[in-house]
N, C-alpha and C. Protein backbone atom coordinates (compact mmCIF):
# COMPACT_ATOMS: atom_id res chain seq x y z
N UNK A 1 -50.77 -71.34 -2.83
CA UNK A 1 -51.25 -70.27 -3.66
C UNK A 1 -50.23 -70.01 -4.76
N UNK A 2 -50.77 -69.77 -5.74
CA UNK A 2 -50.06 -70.07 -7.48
C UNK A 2 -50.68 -68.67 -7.80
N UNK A 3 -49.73 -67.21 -8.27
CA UNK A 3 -50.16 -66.78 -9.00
C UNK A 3 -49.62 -67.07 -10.79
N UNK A 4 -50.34 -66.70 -11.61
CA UNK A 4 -50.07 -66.82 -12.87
C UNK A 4 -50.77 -65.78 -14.09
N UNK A 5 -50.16 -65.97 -15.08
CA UNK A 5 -50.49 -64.64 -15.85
C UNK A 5 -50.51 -65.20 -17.27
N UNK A 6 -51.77 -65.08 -18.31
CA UNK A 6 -51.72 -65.43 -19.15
C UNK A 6 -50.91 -64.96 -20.61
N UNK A 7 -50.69 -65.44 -21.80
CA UNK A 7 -49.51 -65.16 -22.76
C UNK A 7 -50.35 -63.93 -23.04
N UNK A 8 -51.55 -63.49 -22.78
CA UNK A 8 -51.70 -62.41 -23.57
C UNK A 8 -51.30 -61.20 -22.25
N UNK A 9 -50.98 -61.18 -21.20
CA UNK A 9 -50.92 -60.82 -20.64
C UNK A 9 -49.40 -60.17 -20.52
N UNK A 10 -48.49 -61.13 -20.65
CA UNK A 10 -47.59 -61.32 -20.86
C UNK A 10 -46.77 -60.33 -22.37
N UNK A 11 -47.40 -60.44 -23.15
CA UNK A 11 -47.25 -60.17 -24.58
C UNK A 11 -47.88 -58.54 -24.67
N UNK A 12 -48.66 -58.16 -23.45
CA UNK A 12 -48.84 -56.52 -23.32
C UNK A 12 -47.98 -56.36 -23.06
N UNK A 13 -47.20 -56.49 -21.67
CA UNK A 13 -46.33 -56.16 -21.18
C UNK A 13 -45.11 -55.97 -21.82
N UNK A 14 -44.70 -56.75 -22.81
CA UNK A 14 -43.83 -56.87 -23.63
C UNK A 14 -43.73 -55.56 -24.71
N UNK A 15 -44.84 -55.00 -24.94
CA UNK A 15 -45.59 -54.50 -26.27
C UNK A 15 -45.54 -53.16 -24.67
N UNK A 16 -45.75 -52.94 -23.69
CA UNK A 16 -45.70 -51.91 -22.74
C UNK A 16 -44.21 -51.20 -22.64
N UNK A 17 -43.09 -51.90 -22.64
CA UNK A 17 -42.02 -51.62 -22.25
C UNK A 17 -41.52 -50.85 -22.96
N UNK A 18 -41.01 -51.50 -24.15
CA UNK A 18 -41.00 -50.12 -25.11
C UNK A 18 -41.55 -48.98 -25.73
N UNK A 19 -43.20 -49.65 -25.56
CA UNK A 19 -44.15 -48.64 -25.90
C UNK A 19 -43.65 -47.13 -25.09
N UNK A 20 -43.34 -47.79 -23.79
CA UNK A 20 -44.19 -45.97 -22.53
C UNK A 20 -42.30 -45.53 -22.63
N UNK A 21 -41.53 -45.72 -23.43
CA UNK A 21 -40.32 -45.79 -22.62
C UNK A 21 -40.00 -44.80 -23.99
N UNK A 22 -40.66 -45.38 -25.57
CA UNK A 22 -40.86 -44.30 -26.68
C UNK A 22 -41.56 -42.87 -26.37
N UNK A 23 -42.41 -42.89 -25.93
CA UNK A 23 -43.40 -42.11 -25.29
C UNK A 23 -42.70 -41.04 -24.44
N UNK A 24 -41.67 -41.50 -23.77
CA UNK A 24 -41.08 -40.88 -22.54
C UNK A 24 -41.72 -40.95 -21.62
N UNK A 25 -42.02 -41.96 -21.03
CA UNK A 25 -42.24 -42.15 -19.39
C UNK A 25 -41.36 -42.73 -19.02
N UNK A 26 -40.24 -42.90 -20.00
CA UNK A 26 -39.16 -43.88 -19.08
C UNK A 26 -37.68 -43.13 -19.73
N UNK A 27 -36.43 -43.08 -18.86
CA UNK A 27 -35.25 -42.33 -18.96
C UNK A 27 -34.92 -43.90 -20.24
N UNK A 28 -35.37 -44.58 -19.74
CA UNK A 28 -34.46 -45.73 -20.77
C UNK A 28 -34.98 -47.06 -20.72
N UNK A 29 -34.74 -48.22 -21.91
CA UNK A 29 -35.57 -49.48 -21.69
C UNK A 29 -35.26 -49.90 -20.57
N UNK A 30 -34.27 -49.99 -19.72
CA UNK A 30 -33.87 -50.80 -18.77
C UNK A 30 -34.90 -50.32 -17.30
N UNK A 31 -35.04 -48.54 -17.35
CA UNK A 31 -35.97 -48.83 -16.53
C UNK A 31 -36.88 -49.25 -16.67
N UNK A 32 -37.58 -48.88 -17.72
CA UNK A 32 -39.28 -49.49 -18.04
C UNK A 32 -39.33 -51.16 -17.76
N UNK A 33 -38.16 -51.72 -18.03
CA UNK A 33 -38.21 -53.34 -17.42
C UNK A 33 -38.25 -53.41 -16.42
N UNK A 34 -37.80 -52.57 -15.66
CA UNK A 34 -37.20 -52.71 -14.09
C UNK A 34 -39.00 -52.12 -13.19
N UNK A 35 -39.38 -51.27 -13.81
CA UNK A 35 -40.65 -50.96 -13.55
C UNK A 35 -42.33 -52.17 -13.68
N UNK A 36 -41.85 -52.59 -15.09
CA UNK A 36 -42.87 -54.01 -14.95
C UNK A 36 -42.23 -54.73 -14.29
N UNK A 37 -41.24 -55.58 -14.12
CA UNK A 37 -40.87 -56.44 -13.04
C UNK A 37 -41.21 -56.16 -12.01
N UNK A 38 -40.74 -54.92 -11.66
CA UNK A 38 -41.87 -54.52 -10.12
C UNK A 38 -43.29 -54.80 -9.86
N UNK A 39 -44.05 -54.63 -11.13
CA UNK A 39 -44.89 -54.47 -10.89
C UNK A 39 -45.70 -56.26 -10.87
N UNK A 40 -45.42 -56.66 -11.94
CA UNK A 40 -45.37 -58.17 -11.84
C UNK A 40 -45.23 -58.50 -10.51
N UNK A 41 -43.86 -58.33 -9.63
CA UNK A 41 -43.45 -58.82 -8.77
C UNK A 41 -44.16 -58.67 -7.53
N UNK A 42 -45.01 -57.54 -7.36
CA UNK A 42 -45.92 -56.89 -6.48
C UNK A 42 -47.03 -57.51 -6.65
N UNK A 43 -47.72 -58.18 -7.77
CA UNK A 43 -49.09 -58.77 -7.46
C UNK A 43 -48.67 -60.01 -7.70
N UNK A 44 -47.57 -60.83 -8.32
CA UNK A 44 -47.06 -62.01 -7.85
C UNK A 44 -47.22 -62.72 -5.87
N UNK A 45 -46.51 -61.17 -5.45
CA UNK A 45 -46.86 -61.37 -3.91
C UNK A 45 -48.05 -61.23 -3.30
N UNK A 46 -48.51 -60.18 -3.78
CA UNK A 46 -49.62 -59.75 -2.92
C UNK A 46 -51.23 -59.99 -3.38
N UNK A 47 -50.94 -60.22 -4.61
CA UNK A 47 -52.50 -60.36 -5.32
C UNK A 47 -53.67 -61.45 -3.86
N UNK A 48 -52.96 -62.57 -3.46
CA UNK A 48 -54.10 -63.26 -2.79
C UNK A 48 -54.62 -62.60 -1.52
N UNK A 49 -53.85 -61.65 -1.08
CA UNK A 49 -53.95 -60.92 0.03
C UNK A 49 -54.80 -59.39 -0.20
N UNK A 50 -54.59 -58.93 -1.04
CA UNK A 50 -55.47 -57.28 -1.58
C UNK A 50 -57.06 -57.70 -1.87
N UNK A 51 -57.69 -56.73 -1.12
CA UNK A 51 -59.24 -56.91 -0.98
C UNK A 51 -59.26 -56.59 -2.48
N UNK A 52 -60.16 -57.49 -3.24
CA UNK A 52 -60.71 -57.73 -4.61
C UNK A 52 -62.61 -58.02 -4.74
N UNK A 53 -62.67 -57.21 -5.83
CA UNK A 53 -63.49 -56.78 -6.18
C UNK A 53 -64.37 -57.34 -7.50
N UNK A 54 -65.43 -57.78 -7.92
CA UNK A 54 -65.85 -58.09 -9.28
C UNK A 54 -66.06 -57.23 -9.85
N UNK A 55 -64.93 -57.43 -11.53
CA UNK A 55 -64.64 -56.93 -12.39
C UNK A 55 -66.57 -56.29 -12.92
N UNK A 56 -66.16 -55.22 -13.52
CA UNK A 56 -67.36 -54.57 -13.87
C UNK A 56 -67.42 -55.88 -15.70
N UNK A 57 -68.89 -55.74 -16.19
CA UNK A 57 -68.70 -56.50 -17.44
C UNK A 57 -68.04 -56.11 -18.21
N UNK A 58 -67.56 -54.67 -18.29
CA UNK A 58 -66.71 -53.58 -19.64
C UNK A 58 -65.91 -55.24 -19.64
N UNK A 59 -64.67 -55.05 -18.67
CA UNK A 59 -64.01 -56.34 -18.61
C UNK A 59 -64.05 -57.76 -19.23
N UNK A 60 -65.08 -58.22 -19.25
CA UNK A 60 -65.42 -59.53 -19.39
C UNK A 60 -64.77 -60.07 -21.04
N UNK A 61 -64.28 -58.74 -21.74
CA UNK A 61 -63.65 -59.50 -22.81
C UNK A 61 -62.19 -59.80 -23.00
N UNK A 62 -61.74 -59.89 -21.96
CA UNK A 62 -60.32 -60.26 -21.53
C UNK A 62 -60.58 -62.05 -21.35
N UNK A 63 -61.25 -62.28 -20.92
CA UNK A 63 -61.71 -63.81 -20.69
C UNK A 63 -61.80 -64.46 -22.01
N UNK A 64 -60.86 -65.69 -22.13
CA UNK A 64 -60.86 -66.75 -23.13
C UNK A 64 -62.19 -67.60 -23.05
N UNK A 65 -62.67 -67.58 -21.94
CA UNK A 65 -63.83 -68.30 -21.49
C UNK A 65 -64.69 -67.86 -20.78
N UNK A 66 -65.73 -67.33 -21.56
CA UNK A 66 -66.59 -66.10 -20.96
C UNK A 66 -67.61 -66.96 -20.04
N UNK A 67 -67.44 -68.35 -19.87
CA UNK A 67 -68.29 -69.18 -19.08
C UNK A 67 -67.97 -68.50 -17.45
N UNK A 68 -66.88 -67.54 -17.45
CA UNK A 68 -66.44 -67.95 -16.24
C UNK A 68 -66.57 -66.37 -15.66
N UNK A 69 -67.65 -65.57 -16.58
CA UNK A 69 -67.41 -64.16 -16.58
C UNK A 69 -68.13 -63.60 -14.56
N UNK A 70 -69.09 -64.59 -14.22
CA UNK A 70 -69.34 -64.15 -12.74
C UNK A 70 -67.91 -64.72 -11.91
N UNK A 71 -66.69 -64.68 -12.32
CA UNK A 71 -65.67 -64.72 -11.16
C UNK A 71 -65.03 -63.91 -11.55
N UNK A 72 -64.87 -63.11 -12.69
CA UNK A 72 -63.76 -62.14 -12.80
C UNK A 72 -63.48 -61.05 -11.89
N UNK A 73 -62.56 -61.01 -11.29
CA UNK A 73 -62.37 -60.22 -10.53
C UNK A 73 -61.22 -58.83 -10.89
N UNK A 74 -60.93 -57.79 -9.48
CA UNK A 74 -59.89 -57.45 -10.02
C UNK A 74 -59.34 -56.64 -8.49
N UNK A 75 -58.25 -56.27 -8.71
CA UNK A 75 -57.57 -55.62 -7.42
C UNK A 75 -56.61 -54.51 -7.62
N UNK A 76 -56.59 -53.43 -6.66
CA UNK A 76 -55.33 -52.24 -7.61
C UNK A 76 -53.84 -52.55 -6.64
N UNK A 77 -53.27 -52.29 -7.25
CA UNK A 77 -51.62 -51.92 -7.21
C UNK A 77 -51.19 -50.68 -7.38
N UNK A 78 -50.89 -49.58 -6.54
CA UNK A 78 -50.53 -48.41 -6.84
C UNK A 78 -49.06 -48.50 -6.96
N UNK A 79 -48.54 -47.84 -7.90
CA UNK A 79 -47.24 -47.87 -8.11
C UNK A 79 -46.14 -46.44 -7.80
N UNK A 80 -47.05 -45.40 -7.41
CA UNK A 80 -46.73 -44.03 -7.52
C UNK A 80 -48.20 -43.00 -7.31
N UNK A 81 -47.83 -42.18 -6.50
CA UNK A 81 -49.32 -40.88 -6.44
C UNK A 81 -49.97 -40.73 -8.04
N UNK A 82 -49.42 -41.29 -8.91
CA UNK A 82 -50.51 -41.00 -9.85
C UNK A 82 -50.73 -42.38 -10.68
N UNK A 83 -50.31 -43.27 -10.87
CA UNK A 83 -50.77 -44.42 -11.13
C UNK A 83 -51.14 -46.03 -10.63
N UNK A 84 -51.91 -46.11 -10.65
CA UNK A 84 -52.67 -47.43 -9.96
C UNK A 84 -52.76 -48.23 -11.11
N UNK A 85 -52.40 -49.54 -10.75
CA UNK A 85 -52.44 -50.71 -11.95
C UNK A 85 -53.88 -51.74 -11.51
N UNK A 86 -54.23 -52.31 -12.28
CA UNK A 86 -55.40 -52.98 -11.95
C UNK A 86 -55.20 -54.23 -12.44
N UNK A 87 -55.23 -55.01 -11.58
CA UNK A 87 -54.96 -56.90 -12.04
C UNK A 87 -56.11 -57.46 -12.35
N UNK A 88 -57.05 -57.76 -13.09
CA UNK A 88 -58.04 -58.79 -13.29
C UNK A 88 -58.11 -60.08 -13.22
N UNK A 89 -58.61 -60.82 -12.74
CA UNK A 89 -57.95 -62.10 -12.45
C UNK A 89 -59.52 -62.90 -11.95
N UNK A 90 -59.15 -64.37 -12.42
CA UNK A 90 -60.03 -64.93 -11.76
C UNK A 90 -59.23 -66.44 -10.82
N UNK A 91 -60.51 -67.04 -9.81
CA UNK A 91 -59.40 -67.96 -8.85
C UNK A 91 -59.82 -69.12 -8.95
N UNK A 92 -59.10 -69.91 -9.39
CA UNK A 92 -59.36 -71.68 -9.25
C UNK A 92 -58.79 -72.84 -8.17
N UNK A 93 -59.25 -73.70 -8.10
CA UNK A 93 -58.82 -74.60 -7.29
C UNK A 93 -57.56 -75.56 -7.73
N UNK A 94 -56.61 -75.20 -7.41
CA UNK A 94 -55.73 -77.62 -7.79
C UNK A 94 -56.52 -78.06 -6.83
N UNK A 95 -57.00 -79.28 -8.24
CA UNK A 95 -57.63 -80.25 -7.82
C UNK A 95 -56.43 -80.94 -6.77
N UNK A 96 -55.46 -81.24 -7.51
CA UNK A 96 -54.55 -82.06 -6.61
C UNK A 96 -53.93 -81.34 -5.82
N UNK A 97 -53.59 -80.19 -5.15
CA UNK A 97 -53.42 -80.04 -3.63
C UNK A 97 -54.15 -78.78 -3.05
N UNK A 98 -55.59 -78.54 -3.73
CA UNK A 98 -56.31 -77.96 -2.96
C UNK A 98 -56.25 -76.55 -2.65
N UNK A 99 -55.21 -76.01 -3.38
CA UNK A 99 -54.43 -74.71 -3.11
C UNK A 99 -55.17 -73.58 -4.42
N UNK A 100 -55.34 -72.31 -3.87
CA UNK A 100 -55.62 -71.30 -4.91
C UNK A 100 -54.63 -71.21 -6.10
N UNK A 101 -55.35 -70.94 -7.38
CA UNK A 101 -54.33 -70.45 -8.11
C UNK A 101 -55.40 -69.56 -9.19
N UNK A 102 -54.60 -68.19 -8.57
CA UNK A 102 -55.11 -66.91 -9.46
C UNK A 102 -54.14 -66.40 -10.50
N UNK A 103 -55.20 -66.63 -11.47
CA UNK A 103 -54.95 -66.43 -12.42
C UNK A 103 -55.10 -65.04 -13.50
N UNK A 104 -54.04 -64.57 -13.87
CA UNK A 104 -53.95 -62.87 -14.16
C UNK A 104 -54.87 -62.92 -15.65
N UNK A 105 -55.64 -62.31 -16.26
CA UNK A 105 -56.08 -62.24 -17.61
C UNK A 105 -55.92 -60.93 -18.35
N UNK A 106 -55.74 -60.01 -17.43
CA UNK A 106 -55.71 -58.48 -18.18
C UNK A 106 -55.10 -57.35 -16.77
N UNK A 107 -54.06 -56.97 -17.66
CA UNK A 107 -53.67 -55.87 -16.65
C UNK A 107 -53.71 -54.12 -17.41
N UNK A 108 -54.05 -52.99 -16.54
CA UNK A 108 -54.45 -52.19 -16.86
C UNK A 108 -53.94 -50.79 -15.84
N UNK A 109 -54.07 -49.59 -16.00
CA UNK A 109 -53.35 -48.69 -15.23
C UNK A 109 -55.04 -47.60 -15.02
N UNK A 110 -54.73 -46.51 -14.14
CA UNK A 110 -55.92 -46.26 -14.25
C UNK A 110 -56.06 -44.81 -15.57
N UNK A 111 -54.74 -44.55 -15.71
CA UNK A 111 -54.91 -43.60 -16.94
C UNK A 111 -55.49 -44.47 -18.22
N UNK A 112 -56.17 -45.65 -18.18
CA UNK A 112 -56.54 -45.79 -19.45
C UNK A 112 -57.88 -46.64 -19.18
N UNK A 113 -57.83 -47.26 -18.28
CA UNK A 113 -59.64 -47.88 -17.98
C UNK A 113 -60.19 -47.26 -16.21
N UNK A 114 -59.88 -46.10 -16.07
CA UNK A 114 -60.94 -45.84 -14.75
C UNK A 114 -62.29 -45.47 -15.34
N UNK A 115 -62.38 -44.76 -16.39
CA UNK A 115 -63.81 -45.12 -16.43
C UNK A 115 -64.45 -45.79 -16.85
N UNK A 116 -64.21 -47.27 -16.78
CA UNK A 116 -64.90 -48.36 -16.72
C UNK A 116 -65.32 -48.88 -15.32
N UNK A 117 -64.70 -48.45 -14.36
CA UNK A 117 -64.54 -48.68 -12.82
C UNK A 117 -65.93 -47.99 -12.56
């Protein structure tokens, strides 16, 4: 099992850190890094294991390849009593050793898409 996370995915997060840390949700950049790494690091582990759910269609425009929009899925990550992160993701096969590999396309908190849920 392979998790992975795409550049746009990647490139929020990037565009997150300093964002929430300007904002003041964060004492300083170093935590706000230390906070996505966690959080990364938490569905790095656990994503194949957390009961997951198909992504509602709001979603479906996170997908580079909307061919693939009946597998999108998604799963939460709570990080704290008031925020839950939401991984979207869909799951493929290696051909060559047969093993899952989920793949991240859009990550989200619930202060900004629960009511799409």
């Amino acid at each position: 099992m392979n998790v992975l996370f795409t550049s746009d995915v990647s490139d929020h997060i990037d565009f997150l850190i300093p964002f929430l840390y300007e904002l003041g949700y964060f004492p300083n950049k170093e935590k706000s890094r230390k906070y996505f790494r966690e959080l990364v690091d938490n569905i790095k582990k656990n994503l194949p294991v957390r009961q997951h759910n198909p992504a509602p269609p709001y979603f479906y425009r996170y997908l580079k390849n909307r061919a693939h929009e009946e597998y999108l899925q998604f799963a939460s990550f709570s990080k704290n009593r008031n925020t839950c992160w939401y991984a979207f993701f869909t799951i493929y096969e290696d051909e060559k050793t047969g093993d899952n590999i989920y793949l991240v396309h859009y990550i989200a908190n619930n202060h900004t898409v629960a009511q799409y849920l």
